[in-house]
C-alpha atoms as a PDB file:
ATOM      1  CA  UNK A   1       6.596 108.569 108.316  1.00  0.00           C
ATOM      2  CA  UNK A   2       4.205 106.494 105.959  1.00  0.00           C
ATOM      3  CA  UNK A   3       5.418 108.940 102.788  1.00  0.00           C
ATOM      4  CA  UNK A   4       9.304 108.549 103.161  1.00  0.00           C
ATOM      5  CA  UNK A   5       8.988 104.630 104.022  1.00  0.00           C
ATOM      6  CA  UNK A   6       6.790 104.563 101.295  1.00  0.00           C
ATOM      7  CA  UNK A   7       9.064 106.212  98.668  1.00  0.00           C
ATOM      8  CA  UNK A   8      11.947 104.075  99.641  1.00  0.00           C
ATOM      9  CA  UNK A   9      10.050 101.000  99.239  1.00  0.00           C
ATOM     10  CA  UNK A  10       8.878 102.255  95.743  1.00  0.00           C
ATOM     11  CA  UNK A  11      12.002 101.714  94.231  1.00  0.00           C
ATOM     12  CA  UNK A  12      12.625  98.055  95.655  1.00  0.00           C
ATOM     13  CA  UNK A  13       9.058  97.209  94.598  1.00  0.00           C
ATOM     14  CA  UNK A  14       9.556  98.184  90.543  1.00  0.00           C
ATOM     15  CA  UNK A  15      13.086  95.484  91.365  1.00  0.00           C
ATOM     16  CA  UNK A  16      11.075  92.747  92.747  1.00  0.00           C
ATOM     17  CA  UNK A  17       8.199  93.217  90.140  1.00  0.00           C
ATOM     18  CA  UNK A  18      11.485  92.643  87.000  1.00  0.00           C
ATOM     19  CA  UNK A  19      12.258  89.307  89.029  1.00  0.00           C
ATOM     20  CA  UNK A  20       9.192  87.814  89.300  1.00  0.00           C
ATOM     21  CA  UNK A  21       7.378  87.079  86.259  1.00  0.00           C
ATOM     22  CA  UNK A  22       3.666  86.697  88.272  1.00  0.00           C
ATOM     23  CA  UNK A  23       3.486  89.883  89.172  1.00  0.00           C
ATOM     24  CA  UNK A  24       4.947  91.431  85.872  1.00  0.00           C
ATOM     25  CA  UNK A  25       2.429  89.948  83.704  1.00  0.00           C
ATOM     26  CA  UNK A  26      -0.301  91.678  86.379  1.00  0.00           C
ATOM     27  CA  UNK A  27       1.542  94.973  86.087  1.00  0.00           C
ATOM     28  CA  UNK A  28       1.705  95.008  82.330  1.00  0.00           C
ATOM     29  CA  UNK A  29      -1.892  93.650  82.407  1.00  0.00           C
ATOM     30  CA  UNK A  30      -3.775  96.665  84.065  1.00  0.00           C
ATOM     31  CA  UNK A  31      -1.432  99.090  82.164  1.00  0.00           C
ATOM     32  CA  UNK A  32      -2.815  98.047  78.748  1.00  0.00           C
ATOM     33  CA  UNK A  33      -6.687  97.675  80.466  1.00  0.00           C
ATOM     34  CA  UNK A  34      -6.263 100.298  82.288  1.00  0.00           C
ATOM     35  CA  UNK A  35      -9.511 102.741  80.727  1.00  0.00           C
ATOM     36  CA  UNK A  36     -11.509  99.299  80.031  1.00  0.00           C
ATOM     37  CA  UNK A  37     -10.780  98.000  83.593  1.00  0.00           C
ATOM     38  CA  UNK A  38     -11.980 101.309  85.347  1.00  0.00           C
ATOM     39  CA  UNK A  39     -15.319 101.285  83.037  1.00  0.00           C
ATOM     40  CA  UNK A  40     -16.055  97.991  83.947  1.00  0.00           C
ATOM     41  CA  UNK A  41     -15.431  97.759  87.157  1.00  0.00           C
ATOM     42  CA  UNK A  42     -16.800 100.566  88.150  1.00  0.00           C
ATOM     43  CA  UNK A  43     -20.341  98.804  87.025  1.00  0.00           C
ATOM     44  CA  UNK A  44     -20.271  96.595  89.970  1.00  0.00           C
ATOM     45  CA  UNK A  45     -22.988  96.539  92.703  1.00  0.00           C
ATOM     46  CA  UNK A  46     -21.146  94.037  94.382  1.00  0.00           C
ATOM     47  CA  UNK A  47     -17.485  96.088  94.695  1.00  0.00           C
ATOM     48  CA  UNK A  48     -20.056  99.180  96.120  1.00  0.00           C
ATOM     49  CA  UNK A  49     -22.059  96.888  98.871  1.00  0.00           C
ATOM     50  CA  UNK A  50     -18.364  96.343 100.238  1.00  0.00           C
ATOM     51  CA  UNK A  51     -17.313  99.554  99.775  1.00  0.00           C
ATOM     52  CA  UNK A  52     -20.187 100.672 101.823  1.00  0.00           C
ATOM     53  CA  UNK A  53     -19.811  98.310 104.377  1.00  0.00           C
ATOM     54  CA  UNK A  54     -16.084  99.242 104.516  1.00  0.00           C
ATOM     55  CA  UNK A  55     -16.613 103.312 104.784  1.00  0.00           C
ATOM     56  CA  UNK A  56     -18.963 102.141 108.006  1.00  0.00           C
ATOM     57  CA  UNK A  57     -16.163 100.943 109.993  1.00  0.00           C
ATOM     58  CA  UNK A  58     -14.461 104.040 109.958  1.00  0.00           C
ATOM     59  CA  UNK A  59     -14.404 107.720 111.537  1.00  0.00           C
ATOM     60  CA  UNK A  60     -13.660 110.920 109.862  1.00  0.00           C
ATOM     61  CA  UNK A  61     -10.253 110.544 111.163  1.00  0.00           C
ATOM     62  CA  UNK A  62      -9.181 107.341 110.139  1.00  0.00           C
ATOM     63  CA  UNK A  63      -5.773 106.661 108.552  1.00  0.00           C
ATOM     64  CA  UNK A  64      -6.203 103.907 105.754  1.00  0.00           C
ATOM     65  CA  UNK A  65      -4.213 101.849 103.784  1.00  0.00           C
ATOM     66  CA  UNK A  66      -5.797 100.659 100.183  1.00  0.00           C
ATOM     67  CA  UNK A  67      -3.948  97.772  98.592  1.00  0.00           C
ATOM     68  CA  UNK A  68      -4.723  97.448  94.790  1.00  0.00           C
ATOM     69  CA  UNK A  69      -6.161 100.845  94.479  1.00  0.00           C
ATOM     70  CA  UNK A  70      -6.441 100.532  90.690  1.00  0.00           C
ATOM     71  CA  UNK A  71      -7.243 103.698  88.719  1.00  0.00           C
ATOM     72  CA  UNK A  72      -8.502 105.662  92.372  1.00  0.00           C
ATOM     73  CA  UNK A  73     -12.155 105.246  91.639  1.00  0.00           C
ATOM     74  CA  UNK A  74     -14.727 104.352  93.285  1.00  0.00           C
ATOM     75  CA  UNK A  75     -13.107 103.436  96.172  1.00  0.00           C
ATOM     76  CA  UNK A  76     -10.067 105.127  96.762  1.00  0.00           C
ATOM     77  CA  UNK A  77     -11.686 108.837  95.929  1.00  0.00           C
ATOM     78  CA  UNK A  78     -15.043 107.865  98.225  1.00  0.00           C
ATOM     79  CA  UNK A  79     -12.531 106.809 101.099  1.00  0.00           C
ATOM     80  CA  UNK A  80     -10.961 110.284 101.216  1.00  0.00           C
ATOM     81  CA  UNK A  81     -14.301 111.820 101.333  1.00  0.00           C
ATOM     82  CA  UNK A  82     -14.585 109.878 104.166  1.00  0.00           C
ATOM     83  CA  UNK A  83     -11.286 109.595 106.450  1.00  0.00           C
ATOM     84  CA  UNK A  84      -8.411 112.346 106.876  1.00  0.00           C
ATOM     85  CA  UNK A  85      -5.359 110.438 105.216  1.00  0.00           C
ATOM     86  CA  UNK A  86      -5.448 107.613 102.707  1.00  0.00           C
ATOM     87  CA  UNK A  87      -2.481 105.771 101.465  1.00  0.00           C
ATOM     88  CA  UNK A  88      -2.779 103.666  98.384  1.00  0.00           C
ATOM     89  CA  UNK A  89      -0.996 101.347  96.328  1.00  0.00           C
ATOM     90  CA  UNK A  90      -0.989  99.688  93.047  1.00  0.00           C
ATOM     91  CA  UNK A  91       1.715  97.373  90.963  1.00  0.00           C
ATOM     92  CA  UNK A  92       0.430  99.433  87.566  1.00  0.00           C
ATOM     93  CA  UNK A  93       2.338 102.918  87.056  1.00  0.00           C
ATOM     94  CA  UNK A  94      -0.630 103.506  84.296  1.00  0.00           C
ATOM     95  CA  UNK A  95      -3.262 102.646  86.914  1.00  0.00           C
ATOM     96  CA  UNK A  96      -1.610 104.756  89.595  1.00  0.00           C
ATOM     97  CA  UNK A  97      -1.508 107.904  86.955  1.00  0.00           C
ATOM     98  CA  UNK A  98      -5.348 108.120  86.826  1.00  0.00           C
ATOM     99  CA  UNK A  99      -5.427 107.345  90.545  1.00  0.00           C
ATOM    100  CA  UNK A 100      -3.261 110.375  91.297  1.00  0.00           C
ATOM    101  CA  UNK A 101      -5.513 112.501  89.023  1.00  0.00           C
ATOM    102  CA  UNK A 102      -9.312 110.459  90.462  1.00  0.00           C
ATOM    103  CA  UNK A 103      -8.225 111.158  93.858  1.00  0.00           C
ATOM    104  CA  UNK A 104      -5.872 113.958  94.696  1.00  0.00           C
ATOM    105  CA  UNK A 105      -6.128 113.811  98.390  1.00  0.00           C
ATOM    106  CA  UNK A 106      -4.481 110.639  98.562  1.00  0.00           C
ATOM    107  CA  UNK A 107      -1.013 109.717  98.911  1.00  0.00           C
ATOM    108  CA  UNK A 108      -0.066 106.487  96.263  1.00  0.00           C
ATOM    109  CA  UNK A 109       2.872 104.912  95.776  1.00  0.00           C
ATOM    110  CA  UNK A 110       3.374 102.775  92.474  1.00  0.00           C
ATOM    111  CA  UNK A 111       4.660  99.413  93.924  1.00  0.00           C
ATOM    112  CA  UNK A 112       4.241  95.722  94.597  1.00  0.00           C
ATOM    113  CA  UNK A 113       2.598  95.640  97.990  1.00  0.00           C
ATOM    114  CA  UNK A 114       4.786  92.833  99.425  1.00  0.00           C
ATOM    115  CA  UNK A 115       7.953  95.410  98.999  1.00  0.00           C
ATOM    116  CA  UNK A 116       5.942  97.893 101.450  1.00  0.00           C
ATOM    117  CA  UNK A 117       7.427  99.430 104.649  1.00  0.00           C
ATOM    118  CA  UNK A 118       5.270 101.376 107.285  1.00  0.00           C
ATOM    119  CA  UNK A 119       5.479 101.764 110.816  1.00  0.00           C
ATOM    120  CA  UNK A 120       3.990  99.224 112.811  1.00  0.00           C
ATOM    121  CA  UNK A 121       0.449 100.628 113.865  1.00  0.00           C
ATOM    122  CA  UNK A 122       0.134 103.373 111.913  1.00  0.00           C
ATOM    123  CA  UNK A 123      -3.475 102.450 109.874  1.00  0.00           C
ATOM    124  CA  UNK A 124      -6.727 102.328 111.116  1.00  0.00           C
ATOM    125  CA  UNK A 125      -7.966 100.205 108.688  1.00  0.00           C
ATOM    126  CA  UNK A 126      -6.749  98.628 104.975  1.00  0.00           C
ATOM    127  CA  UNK A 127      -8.976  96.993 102.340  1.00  0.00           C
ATOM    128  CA  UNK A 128      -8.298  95.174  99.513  1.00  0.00           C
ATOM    129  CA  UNK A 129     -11.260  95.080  96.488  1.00  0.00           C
ATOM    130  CA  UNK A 130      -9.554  92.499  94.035  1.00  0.00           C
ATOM    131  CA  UNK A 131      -6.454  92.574  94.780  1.00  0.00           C
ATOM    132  CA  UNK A 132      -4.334  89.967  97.080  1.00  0.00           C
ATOM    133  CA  UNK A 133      -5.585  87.433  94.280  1.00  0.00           C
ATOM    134  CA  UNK A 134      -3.281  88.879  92.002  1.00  0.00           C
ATOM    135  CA  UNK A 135      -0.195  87.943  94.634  1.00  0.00           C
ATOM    136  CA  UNK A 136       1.380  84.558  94.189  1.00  0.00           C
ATOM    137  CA  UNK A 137      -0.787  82.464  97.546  1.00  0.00           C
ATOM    138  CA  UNK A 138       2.565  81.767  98.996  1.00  0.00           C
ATOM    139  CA  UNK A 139       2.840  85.085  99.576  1.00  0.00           C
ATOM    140  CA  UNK A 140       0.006  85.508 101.537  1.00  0.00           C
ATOM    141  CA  UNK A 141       0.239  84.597 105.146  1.00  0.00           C
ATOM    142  CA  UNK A 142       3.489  86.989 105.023  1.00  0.00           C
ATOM    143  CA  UNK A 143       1.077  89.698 103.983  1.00  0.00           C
ATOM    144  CA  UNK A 144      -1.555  89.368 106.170  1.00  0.00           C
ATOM    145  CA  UNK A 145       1.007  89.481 108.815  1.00  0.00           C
ATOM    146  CA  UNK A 146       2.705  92.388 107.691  1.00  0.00           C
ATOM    147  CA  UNK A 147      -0.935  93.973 108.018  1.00  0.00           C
ATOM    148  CA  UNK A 148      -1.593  93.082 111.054  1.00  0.00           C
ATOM    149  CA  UNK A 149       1.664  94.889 111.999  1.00  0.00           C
ATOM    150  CA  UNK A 150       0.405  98.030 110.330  1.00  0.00           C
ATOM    151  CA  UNK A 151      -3.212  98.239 111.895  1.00  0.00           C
ATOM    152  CA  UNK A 152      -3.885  99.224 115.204  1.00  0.00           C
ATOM    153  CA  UNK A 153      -4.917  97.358 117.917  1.00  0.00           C
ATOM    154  CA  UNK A 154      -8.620  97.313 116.898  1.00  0.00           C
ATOM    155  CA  UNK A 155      -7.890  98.460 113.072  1.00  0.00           C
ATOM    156  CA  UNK A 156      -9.649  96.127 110.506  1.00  0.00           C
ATOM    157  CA  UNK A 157      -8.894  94.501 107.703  1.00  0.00           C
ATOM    158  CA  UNK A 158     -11.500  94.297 104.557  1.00  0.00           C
ATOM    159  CA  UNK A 159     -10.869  92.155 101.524  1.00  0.00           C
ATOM    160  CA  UNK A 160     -11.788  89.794  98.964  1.00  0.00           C
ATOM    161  CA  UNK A 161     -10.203  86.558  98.903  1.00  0.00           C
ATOM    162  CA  UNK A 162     -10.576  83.343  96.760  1.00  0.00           C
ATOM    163  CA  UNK A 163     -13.288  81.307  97.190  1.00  0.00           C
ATOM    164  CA  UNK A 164     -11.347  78.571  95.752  1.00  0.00           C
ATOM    165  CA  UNK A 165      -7.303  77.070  95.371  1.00  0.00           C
ATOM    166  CA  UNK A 166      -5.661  78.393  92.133  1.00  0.00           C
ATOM    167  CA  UNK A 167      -2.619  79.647  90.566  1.00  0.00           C
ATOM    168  CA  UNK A 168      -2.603  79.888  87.038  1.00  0.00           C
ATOM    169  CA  UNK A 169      -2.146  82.529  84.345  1.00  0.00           C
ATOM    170  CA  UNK A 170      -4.696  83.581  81.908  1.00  0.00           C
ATOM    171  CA  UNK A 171      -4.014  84.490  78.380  1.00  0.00           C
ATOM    172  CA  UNK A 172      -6.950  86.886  77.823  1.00  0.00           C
ATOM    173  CA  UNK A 173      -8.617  88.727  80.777  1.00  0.00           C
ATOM    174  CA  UNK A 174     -10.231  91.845  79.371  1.00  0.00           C
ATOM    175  CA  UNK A 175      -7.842  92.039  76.467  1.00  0.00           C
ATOM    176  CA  UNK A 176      -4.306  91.238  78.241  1.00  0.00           C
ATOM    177  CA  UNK A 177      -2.771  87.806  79.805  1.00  0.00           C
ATOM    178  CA  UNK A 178      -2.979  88.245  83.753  1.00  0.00           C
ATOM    179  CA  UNK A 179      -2.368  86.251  86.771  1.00  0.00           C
ATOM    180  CA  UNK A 180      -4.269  85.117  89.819  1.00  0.00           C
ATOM    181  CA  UNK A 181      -3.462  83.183  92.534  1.00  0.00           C
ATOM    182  CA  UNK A 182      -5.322  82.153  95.924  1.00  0.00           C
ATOM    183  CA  UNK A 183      -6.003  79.864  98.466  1.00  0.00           C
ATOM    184  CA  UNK A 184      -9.088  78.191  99.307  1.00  0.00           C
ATOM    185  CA  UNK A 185     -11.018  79.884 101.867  1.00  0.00           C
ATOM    186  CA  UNK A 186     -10.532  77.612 104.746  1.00  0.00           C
ATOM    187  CA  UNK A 187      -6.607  77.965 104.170  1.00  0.00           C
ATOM    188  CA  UNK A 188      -7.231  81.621 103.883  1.00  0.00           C
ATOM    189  CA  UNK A 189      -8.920  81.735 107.196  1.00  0.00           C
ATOM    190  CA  UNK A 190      -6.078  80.136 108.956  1.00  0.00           C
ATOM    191  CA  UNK A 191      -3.634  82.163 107.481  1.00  0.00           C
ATOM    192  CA  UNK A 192      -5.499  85.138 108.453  1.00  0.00           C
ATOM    193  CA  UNK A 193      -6.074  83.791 112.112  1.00  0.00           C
ATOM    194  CA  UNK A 194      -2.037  83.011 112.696  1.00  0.00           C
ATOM    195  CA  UNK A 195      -1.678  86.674 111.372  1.00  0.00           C
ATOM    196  CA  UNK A 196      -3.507  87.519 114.432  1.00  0.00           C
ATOM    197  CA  UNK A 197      -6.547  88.404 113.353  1.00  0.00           C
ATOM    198  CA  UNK A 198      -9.996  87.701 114.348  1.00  0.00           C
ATOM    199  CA  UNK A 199     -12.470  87.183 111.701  1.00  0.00           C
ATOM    200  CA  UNK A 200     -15.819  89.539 111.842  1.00  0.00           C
ATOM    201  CA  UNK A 201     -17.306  88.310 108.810  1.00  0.00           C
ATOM    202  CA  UNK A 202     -17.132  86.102 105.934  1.00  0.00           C
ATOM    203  CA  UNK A 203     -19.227  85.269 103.305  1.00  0.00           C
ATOM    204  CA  UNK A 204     -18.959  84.361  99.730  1.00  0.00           C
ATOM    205  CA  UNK A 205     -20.538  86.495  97.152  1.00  0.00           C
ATOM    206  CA  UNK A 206     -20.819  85.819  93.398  1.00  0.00           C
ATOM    207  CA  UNK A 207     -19.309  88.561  91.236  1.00  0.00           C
ATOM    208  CA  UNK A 208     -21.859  90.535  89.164  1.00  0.00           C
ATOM    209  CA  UNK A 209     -20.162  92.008  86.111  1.00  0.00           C
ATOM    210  CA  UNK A 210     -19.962  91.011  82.348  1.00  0.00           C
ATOM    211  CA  UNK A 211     -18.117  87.538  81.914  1.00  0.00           C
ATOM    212  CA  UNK A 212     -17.875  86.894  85.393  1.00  0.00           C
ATOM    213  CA  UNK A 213     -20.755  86.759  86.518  1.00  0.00           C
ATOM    214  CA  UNK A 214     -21.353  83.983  89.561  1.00  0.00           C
ATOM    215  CA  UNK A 215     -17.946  83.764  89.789  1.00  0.00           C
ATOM    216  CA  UNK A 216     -17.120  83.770  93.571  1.00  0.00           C
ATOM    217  CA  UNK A 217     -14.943  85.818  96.108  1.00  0.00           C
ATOM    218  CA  UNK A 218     -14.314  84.789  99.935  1.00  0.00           C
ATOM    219  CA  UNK A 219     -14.865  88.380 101.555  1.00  0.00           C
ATOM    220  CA  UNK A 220     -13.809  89.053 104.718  1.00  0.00           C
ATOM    221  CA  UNK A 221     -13.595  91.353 107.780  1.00  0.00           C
ATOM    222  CA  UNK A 222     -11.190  90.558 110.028  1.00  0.00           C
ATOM    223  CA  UNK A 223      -9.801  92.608 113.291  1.00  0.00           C
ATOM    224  CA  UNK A 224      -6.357  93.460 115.003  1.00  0.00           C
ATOM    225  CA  UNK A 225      -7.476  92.448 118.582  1.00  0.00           C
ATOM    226  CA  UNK A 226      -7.536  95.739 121.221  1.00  0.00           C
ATOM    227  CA  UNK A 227      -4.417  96.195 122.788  1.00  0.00           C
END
């Protein structure tokens, strides 16, 4: 039951994010940039090409799992045009309120993703626009595991990774201090392939929008292999 697990793990999540300054300053980032972030982001041809490519991969009945789903739009709103139950997630309670109004189909849960509990193979597919760079990089072979657990044999796994190693905080991203974190890609690709995953695709793209643009992401589509 991907709702009650869910809800349970809600509560744990809002624990872990008062312990662990990293993800706090995220959480309290993309609640003050919360209208800014949405305009902006939403400007980006880039995030849409993936998008795209993403909403290919599945069929009208896919269950998906969208980590970092921001405010709900574009992605989260065009995936439940497009496949019969969507679960999303996102550290920000602000982000998550226009989420829950962008895309009303959807089920969201206001959490840190690494406090998360679903049954093993339960999702079809889970992408992540933007997102797993926000969670500290020695976090990150645990959660590509844990998604392998969630996908099917088969599902597949779309995100954007960092093209380079960093871990730093910055004091002004679009008007609040945030966090990033991530590997460099080669590291990421091992992590990804002791997860159990088989990489599709990878390619580095250079972001397009206003003050960032030619900065790059590692993105990457990876499989759970058949059973």
């Amino acid at each position: 039951n991907v709702r009650r697990r869910g809800e349970r793990s809600q509560n744990r999540g809002d624990a872990a994010n008062l312990m662990d300054p990293r993800k706090k300053i995220v959480r309290d980032a993309y609640d003050r940039i919360a209208d800014r972030y949405l305009a902006w982001s939403g400007a980006s041809a880039v995030r849409a090409h993936y998008l795209a490519k993403f909403l290919r991969l599945l069929s009208t009945d896919s269950h998906v799992l969208e980590l970092g789903c921001g405010a709900g739009a574009p992605a989260t709103k065009t995936i439940a045009g497009c496949a019969a139950h969507v679960t999303a997630v996102d550290i920000s309670p602000r982000q998550i309120a226009l989420a829950r109004k962008n895309a009303p189909e959807a089920i969201f849960f206001c959490a840190d993703m690494m406090s998360l509990e679903f049954p093993a193979a339960c999702f079809d597919a889970v992408c992540a626009f933007y997102a797993i760079t926000h969670l500290p990089r020695d976090e990150h072979g645990e959660m590509f595991a844990r998604i392998g657990r969630w996908l099917k044999p088969g599902g597949v796994f779309l995100a954007s990774l960092g093209a380079s190693a960093m871990d730093e905080r910055a004091d002004d991203w679009l008007g609040a201090p945030n966090y990033f974190s991530h590997n460099a890609p080669e590291e990421s690709l091992r992590l990804l392939a002791a997860a159990g995953f088989t990489i599709e695709e990878q390619e580095t793209t250079q972001q397009d929008l206003p003050g960032e643009e030619g900065l790059p992401f590692l993105w990457v589509t990876a499989r759970k292999p058949p059973a």
